[in-house]
N, C-alpha and C. Protein backbone atom coordinates (compact mmCIF):
# COMPACT_ATOMS: atom_id res chain seq x y z
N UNK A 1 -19.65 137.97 47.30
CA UNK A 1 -21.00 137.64 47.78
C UNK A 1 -20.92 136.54 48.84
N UNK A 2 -21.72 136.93 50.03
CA UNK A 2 -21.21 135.63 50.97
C UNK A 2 -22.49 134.88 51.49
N UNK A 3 -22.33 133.50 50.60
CA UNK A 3 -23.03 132.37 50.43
C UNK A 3 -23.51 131.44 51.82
N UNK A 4 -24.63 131.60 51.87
CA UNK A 4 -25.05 130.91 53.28
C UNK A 4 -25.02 129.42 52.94
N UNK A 5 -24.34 128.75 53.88
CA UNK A 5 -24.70 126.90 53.82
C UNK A 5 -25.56 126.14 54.23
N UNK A 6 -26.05 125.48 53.52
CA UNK A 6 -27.38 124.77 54.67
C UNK A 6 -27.48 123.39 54.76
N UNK A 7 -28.43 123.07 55.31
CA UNK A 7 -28.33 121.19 55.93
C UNK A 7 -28.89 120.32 55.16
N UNK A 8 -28.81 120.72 53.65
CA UNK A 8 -29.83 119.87 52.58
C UNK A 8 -28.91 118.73 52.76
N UNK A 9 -27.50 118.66 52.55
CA UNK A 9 -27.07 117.31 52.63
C UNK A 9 -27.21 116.27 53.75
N UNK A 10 -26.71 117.28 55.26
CA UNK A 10 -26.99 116.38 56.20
C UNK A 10 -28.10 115.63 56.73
N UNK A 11 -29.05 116.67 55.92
CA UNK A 11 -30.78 115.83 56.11
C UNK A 11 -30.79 114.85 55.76
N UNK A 12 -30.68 114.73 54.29
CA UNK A 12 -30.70 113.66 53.29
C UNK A 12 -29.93 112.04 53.81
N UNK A 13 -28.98 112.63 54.54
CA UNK A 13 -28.21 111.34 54.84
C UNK A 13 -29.10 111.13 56.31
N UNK A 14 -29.28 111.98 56.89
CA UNK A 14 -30.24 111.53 58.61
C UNK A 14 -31.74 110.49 57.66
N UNK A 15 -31.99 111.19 56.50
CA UNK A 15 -33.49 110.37 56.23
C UNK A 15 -33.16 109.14 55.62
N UNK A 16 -31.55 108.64 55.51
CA UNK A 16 -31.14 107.46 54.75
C UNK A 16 -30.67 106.88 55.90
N UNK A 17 -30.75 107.17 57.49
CA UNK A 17 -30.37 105.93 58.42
C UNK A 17 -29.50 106.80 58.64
N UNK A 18 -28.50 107.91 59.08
CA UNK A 18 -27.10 108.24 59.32
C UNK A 18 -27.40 108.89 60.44
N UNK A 19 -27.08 108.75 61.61
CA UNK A 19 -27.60 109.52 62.64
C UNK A 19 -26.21 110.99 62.93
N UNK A 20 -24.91 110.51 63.09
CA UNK A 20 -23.99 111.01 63.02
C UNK A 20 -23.50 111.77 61.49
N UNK A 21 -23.29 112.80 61.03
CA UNK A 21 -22.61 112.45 59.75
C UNK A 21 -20.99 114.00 60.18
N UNK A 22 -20.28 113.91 59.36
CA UNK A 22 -19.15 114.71 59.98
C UNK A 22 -18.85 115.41 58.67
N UNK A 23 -18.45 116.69 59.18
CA UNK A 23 -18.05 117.65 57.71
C UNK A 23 -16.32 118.19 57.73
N UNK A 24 -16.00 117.91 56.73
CA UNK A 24 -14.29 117.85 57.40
C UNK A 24 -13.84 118.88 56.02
N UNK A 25 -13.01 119.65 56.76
CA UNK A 25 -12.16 120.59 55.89
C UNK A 25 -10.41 120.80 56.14
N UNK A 26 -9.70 121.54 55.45
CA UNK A 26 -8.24 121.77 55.96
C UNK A 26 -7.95 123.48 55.99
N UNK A 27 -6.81 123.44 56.34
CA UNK A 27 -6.90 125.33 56.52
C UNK A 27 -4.71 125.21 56.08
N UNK A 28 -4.19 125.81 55.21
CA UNK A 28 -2.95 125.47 55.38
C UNK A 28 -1.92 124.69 53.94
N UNK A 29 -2.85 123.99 53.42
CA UNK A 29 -2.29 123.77 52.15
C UNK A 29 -1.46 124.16 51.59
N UNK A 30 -2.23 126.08 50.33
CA UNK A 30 -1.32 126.60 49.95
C UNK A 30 -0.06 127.64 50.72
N UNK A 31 0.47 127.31 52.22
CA UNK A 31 1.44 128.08 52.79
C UNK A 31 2.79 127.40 52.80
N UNK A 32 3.62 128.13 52.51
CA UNK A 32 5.03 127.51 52.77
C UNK A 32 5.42 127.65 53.85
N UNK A 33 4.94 127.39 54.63
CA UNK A 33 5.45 126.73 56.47
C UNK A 33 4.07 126.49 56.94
N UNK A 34 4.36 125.97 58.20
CA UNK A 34 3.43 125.79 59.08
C UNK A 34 2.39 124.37 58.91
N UNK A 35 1.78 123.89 59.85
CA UNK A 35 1.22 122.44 59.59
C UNK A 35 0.04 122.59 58.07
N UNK A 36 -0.46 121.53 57.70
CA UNK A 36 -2.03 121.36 57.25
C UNK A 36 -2.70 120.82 58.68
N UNK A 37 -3.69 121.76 58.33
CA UNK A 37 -5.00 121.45 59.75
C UNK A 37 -5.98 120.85 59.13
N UNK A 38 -6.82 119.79 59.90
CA UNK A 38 -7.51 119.60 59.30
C UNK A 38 -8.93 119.37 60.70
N UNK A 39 -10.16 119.85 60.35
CA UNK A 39 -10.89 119.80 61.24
C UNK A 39 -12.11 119.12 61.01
N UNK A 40 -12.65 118.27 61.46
CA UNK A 40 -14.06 117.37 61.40
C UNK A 40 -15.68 118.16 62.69
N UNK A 41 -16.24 117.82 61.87
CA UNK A 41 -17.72 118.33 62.82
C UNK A 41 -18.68 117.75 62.04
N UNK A 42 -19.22 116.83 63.76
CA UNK A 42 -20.69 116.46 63.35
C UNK A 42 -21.58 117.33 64.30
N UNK A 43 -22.20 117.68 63.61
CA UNK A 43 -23.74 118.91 64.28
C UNK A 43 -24.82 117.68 64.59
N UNK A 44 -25.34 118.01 65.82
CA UNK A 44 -26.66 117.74 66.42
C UNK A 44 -27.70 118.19 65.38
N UNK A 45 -27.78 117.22 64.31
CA UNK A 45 -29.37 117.10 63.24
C UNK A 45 -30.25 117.37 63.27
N UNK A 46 -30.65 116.79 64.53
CA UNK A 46 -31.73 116.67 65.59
C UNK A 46 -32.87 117.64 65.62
N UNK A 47 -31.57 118.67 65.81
CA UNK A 47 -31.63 120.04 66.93
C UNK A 47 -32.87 121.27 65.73
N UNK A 48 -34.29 121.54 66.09
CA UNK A 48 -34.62 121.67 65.27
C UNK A 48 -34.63 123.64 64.78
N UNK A 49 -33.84 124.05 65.38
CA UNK A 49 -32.89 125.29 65.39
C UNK A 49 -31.91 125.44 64.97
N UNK A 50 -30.98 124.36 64.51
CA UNK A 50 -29.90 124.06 64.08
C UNK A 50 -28.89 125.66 63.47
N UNK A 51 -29.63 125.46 62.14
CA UNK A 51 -29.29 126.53 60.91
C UNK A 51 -29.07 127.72 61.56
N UNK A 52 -30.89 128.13 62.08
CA UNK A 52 -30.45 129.84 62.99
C UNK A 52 -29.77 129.77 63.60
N UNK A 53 -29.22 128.59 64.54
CA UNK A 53 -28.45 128.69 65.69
C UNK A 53 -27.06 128.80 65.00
N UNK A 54 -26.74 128.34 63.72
CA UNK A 54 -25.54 128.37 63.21
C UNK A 54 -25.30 129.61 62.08
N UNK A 55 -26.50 130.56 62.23
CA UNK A 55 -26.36 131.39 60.98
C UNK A 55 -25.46 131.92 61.04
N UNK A 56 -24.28 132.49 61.21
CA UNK A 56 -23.66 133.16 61.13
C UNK A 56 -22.05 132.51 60.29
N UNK A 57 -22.34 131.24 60.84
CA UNK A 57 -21.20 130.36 60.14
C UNK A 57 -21.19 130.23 57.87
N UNK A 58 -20.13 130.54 58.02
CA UNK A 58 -20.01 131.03 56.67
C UNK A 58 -18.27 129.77 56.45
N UNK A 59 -18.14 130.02 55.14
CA UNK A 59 -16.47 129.11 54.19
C UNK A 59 -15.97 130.46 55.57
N UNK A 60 -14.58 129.87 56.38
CA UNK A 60 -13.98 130.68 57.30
C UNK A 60 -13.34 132.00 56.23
N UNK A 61 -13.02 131.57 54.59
CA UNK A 61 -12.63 133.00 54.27
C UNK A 61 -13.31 133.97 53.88
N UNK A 62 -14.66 133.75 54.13
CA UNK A 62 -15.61 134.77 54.13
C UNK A 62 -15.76 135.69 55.18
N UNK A 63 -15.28 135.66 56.30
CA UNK A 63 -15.51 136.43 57.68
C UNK A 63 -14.18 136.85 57.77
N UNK A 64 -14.72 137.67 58.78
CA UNK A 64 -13.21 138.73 59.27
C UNK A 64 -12.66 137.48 60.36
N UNK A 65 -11.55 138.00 61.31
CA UNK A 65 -11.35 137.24 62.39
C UNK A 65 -11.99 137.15 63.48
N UNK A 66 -12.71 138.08 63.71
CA UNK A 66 -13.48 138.61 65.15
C UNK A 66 -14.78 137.47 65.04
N UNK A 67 -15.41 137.30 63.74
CA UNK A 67 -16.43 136.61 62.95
C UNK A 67 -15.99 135.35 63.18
N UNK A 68 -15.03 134.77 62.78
CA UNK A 68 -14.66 133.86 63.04
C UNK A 68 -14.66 132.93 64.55
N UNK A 69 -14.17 134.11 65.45
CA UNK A 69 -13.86 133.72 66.70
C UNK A 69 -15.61 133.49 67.79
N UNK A 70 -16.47 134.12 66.82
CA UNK A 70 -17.18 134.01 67.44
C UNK A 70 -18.20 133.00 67.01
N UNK A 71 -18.17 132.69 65.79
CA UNK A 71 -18.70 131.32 65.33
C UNK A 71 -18.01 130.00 65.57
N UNK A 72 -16.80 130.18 66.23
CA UNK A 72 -15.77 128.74 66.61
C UNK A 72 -16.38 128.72 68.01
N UNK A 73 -16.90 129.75 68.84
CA UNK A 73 -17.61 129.98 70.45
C UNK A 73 -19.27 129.01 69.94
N UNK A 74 -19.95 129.66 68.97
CA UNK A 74 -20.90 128.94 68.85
C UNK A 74 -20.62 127.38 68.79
N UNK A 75 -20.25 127.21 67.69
CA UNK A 75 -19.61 125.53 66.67
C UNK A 75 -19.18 124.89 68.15
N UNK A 76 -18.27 125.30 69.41
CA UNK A 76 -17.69 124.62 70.52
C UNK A 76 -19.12 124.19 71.21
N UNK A 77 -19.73 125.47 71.59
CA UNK A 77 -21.01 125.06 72.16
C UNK A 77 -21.96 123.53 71.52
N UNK A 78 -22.53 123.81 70.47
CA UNK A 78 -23.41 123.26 69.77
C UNK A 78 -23.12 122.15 69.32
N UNK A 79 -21.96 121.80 68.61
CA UNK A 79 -21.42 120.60 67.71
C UNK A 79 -21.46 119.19 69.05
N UNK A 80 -22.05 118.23 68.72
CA UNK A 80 -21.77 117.14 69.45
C UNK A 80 -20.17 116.59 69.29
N UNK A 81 -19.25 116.42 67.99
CA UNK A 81 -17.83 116.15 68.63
C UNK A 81 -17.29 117.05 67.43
N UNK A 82 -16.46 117.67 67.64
CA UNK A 82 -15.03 117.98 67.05
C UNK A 82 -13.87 117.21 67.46
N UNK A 83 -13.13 117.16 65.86
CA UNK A 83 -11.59 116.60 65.73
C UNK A 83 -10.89 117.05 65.53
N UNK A 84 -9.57 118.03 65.47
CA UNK A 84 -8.41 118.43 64.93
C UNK A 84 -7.48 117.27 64.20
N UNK A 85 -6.67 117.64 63.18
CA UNK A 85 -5.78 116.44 63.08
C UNK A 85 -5.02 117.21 62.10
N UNK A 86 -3.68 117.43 62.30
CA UNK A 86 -2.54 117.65 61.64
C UNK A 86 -1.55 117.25 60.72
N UNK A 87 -0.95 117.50 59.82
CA UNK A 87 -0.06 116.96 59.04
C UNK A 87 1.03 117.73 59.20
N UNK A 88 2.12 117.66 59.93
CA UNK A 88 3.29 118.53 59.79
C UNK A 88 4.13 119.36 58.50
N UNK A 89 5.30 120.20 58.79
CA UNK A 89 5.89 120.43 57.71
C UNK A 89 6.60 119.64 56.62
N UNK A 90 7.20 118.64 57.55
CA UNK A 90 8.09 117.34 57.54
C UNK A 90 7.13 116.26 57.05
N UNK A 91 6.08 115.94 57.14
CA UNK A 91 5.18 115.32 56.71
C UNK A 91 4.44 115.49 55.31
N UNK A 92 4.53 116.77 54.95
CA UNK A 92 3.86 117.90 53.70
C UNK A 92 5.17 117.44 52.92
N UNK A 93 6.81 117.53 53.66
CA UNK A 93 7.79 117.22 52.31
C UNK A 93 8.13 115.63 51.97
N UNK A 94 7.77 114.83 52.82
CA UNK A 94 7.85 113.21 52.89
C UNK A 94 6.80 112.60 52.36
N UNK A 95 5.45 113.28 52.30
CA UNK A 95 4.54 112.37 51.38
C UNK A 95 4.16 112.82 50.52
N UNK A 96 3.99 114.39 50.29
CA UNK A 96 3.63 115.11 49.38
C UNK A 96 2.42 116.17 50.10
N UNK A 97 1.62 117.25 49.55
CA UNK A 97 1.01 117.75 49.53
C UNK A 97 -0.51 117.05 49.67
N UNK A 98 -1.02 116.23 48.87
CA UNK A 98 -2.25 115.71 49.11
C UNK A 98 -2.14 114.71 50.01
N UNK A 99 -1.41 113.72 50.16
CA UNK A 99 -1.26 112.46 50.68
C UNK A 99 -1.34 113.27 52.47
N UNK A 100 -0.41 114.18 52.78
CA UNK A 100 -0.47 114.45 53.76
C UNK A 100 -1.60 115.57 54.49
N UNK A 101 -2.54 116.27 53.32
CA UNK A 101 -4.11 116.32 53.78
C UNK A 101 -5.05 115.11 54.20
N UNK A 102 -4.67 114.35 53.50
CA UNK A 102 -6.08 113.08 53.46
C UNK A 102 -5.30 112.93 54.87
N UNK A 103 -3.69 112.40 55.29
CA UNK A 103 -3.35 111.96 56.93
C UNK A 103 -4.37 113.10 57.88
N UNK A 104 -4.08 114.53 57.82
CA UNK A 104 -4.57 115.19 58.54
C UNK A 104 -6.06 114.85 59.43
N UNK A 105 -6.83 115.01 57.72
CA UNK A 105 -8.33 114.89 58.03
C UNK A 105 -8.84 113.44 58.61
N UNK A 106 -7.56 111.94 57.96
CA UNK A 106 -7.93 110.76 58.79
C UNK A 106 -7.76 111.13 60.23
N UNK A 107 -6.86 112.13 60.73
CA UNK A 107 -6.61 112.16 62.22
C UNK A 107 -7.66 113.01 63.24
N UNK A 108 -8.04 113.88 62.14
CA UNK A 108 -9.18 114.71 62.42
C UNK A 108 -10.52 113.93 62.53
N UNK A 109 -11.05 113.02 61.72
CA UNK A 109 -11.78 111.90 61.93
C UNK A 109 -11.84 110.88 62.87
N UNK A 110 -10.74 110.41 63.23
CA UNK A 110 -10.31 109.64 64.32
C UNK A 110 -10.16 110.33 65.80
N UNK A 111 -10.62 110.93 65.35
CA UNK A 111 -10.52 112.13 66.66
C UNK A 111 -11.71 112.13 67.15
N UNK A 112 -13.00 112.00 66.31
CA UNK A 112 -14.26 112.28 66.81
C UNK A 112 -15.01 111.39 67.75
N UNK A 113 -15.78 111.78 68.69
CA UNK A 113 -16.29 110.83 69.26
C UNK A 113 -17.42 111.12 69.90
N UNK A 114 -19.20 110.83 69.09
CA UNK A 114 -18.93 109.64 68.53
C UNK A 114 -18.42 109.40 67.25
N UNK A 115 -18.19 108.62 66.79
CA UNK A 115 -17.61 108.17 65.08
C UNK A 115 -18.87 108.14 64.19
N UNK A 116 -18.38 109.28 63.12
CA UNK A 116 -19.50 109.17 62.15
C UNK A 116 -19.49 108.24 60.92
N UNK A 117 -21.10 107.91 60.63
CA UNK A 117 -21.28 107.20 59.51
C UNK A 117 -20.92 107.47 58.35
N UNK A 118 -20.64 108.68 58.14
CA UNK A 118 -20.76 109.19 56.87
C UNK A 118 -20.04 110.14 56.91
N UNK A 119 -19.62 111.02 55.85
CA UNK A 119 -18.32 111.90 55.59
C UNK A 119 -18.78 113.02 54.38
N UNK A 120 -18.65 114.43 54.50
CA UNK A 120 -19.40 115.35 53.73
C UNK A 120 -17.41 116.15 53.74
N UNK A 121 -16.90 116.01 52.72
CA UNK A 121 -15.21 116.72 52.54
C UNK A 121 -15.64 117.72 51.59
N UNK A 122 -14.80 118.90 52.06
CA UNK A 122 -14.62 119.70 51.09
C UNK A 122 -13.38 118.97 49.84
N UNK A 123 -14.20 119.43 48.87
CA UNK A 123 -13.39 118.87 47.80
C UNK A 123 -12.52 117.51 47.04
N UNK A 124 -12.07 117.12 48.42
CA UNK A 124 -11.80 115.75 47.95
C UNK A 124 -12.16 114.51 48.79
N UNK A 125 -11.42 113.44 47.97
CA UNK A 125 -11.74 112.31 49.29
C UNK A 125 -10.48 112.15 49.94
N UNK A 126 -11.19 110.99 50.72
CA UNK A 126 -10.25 110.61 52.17
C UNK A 126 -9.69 109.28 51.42
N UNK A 127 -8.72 108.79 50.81
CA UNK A 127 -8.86 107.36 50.52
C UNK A 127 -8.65 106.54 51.46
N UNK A 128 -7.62 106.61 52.97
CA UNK A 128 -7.29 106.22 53.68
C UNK A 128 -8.73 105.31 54.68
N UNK A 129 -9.60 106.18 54.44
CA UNK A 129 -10.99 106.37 55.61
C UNK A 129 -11.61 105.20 54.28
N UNK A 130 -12.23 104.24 55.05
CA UNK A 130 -13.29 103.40 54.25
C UNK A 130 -14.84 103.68 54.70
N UNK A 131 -15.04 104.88 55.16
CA UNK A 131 -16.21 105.44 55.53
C UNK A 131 -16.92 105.77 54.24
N UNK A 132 -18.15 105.86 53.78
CA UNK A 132 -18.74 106.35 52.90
C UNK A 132 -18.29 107.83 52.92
N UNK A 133 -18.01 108.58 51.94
CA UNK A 133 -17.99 110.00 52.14
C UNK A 133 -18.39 110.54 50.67
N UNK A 134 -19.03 112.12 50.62
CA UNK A 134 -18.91 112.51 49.39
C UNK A 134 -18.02 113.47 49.37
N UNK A 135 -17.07 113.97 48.69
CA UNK A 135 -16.31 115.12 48.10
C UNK A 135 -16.92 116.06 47.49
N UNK A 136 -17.07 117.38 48.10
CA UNK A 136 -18.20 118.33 47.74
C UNK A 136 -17.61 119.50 47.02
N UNK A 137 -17.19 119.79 45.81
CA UNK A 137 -16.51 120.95 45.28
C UNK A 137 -17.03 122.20 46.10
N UNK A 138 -16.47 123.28 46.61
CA UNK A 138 -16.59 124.65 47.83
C UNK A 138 -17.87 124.23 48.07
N UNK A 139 -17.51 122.74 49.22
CA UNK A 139 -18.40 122.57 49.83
C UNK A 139 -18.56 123.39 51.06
N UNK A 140 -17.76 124.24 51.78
CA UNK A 140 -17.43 124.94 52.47
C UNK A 140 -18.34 125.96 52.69
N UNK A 141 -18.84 126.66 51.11
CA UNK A 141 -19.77 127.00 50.98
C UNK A 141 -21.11 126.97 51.12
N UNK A 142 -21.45 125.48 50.55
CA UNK A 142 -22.68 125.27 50.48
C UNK A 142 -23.12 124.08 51.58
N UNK A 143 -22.38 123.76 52.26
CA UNK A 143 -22.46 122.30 53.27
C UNK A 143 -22.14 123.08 54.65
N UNK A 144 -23.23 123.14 55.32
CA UNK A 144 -23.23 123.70 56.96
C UNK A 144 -22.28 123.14 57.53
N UNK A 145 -21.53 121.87 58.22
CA UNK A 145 -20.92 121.06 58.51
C UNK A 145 -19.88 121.36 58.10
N UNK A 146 -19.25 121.26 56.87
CA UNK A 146 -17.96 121.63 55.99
C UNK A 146 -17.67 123.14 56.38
N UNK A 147 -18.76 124.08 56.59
CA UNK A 147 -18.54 125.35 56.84
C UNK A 147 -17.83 125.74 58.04
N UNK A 148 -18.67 124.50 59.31
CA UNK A 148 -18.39 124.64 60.94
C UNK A 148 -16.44 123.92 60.65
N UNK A 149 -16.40 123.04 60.03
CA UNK A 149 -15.04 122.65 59.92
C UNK A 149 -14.02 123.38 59.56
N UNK A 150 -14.74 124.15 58.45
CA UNK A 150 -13.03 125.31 57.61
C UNK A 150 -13.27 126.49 58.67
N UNK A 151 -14.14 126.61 59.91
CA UNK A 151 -13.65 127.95 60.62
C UNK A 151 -12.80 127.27 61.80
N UNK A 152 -13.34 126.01 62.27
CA UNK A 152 -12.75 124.88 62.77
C UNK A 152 -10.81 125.25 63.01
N UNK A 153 -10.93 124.53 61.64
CA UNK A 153 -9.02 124.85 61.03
C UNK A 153 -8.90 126.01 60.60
N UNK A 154 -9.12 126.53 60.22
CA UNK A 154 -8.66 128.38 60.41
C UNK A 154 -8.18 128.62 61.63
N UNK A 155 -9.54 128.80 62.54
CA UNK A 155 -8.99 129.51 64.22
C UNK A 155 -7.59 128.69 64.42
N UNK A 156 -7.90 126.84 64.66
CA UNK A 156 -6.97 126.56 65.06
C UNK A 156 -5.14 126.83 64.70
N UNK A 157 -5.28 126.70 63.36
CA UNK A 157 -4.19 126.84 62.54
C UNK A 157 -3.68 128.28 62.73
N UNK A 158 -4.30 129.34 62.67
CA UNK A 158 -4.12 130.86 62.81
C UNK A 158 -3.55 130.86 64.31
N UNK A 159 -4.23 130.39 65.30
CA UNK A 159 -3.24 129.83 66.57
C UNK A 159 -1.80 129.79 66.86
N UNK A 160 -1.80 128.55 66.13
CA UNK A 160 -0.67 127.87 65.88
C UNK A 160 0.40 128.51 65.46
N UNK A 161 0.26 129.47 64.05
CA UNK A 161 1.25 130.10 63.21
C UNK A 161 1.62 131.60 64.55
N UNK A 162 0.53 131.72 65.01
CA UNK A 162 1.18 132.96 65.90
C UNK A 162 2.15 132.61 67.05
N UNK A 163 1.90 131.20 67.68
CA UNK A 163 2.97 130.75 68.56
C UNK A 163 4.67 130.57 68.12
N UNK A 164 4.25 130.25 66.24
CA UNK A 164 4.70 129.78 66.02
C UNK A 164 6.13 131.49 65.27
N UNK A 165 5.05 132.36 65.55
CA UNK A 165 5.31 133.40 65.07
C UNK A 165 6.52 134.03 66.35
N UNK A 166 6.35 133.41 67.91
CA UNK A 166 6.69 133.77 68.83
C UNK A 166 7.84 132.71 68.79
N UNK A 167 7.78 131.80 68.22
CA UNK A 167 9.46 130.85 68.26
C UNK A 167 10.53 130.86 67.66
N UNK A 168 9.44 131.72 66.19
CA UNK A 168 10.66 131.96 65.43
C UNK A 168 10.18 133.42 64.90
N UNK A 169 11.00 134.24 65.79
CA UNK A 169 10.67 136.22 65.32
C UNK A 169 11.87 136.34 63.93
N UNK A 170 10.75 137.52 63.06
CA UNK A 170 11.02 137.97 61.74
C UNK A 170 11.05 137.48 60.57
N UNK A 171 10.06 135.95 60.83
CA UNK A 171 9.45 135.69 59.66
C UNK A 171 7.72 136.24 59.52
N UNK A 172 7.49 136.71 60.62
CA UNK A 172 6.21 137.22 60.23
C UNK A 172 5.08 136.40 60.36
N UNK A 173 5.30 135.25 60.69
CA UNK A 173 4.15 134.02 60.86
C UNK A 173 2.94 134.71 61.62
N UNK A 174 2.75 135.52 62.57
CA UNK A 174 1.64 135.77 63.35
C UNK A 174 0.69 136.80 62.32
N UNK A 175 1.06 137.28 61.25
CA UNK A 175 0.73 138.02 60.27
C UNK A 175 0.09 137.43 59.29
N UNK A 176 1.00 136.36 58.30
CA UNK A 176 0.54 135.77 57.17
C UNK A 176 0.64 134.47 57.02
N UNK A 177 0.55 133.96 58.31
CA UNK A 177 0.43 132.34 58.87
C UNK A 177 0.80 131.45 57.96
N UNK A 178 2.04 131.86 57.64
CA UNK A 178 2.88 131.22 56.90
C UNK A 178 2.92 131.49 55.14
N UNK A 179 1.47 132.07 54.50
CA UNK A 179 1.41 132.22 52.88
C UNK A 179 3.15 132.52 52.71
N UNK A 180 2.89 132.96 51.33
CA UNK A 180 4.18 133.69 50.77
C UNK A 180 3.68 134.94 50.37
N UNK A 181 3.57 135.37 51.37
CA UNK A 181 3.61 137.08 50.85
C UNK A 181 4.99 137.63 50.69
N UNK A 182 5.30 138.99 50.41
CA UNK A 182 6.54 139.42 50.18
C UNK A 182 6.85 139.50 51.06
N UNK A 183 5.82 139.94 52.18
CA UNK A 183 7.13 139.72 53.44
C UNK A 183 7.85 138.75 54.17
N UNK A 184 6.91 137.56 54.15
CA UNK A 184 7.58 136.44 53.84
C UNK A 184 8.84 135.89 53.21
N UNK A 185 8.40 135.88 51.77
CA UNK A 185 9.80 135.72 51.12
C UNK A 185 10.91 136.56 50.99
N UNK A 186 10.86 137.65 51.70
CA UNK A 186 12.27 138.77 52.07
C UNK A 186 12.52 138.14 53.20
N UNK A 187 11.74 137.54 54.09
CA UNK A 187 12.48 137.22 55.18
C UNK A 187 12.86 135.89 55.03
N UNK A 188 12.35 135.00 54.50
CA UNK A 188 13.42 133.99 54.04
C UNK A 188 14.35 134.08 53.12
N UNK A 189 14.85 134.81 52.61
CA UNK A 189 15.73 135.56 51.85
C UNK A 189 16.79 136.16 52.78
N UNK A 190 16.55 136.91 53.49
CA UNK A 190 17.43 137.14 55.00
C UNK A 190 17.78 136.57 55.74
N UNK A 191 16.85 135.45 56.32
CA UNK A 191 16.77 134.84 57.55
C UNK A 191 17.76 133.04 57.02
N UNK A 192 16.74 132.86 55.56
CA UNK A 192 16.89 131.79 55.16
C UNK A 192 16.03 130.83 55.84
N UNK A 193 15.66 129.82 55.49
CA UNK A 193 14.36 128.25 56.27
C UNK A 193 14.54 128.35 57.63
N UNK A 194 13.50 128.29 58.34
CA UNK A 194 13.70 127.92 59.64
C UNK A 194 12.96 126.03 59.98
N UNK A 195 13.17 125.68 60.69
CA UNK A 195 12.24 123.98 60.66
C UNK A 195 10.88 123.85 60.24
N UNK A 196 9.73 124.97 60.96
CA UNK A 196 8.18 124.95 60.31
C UNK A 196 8.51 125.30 58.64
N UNK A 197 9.48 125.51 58.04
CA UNK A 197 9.01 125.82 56.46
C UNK A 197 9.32 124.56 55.73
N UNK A 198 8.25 124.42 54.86
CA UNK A 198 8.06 122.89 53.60
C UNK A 198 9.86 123.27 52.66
N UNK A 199 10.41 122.08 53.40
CA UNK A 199 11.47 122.25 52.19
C UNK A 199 11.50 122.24 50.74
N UNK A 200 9.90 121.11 50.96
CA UNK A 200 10.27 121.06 49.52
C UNK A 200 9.40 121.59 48.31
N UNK A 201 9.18 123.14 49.45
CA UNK A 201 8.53 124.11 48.12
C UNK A 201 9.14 125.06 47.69
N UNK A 202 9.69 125.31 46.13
CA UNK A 202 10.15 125.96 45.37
C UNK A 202 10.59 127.16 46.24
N UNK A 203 9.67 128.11 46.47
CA UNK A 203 10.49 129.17 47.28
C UNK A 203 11.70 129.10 48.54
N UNK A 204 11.13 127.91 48.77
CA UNK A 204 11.60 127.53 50.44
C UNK A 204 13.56 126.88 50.03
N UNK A 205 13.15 126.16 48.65
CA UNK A 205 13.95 125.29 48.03
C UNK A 205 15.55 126.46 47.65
N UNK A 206 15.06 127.57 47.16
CA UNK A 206 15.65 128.77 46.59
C UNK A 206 16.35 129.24 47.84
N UNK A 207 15.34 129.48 49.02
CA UNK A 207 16.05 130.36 50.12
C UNK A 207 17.28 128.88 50.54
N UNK A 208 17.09 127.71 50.62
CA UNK A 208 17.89 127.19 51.04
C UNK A 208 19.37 126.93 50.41
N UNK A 209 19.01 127.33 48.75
CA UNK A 209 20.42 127.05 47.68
C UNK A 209 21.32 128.41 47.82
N UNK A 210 20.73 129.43 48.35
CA UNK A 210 21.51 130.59 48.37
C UNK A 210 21.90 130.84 49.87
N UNK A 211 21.62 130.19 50.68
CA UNK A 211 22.34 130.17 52.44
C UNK A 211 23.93 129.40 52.11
């Protein structure tokens, strides 16, 4: 069932003084290669069209790709700032898995300009950021902002893995942007790690004890 998001939160914080507020998500987590993305968006509040103008924006794994590409055309238009901000592979095995989301989304935050008051995350917090923020369980879902962000890091990240798909041929990256699907793990099984894969995830860990 695919759940429309709406601006009950961002209102609430515009009628508490917040003129700016930013909705930040990641795209990349559960894959064994390839960066964590993390993307920030503050929407024009203001704008008293907002919603229709954004209907179509949905959690990015609710839409096909085509859907996608064309709500990241809207979100570019409309959004007063977007941030990208990355956490590498090398970064994912040196601090860990969460530690190096919260870096992402601080970079993705620090990216914006102007700088928002306030902070609407899917799911968790930022501890790094001393910004007010709330952590919204599949806020993605239900938070317009959080929604414009996870298609945000999708497109970008889906990008990325296909270049990334072109640097290193027959792991399949332009396909399954890094997950572990089977075709994946046959080809690290063949191929063995290439540099974009998390060393230090179990599968990745395996292809490297048997090279």
């Amino acid at each position: 069932m695919r759940v429309q998001p709406d601006l009950d939160r961002e209102l609430k914080l515009v009628l508490a003084g917040h003129r700016f507020v930013a909705g930040i998500d990641e795209a990349g987590r559960g894959a064994l290669a390839g960066p964590v993305v993390a993307a920030a968006v503050v929407l024009p509040l203001d704008r008293f069209d907002l919603a229709r103008a954004l209907s179509e924006v949905r959690d990015s794994k609710q839409l096909s790709p085509a859907s996608r590409q064309r709500c990241l055309k809207d979100i570019r238009e409309i959004a007063i700032a977007v941030g990208i901000g990355e956490a590498s592979p090398r970064e994912v095995d040196d601090l860990g898995l969460l530690p190096a989301t919260h870096t992402a989304m601080q970079r993705a935050v620090e990216a914006l300009d102007p700088q928002p008051s306030h902070l609407l995350v899917d799911h968790i917090r930022i501890p790094e950021l001393e910004l007010p923020q709330d952590p919204i369980t599949r806020g993605d879902q239900s938070v317009l902002s959080i929604a414009a962000a996870s298609v945000v890091a999708k497109v970008w990240r889906d990008r990325l893995m296909a270049e990334l798909g072109e640097r290193y041929p027959g792991y399949g990256f332009e396909q399954h942007k890094g997950y572990g699907t089977e075709k994946h793990r046959q080809a690290l099984a063949h191929l063995g790690p290439c540099p974009e894969h998390r060393h230090s995830y179990a599968p990745v860990q395996s292809a490297l004890s048997a090279a």
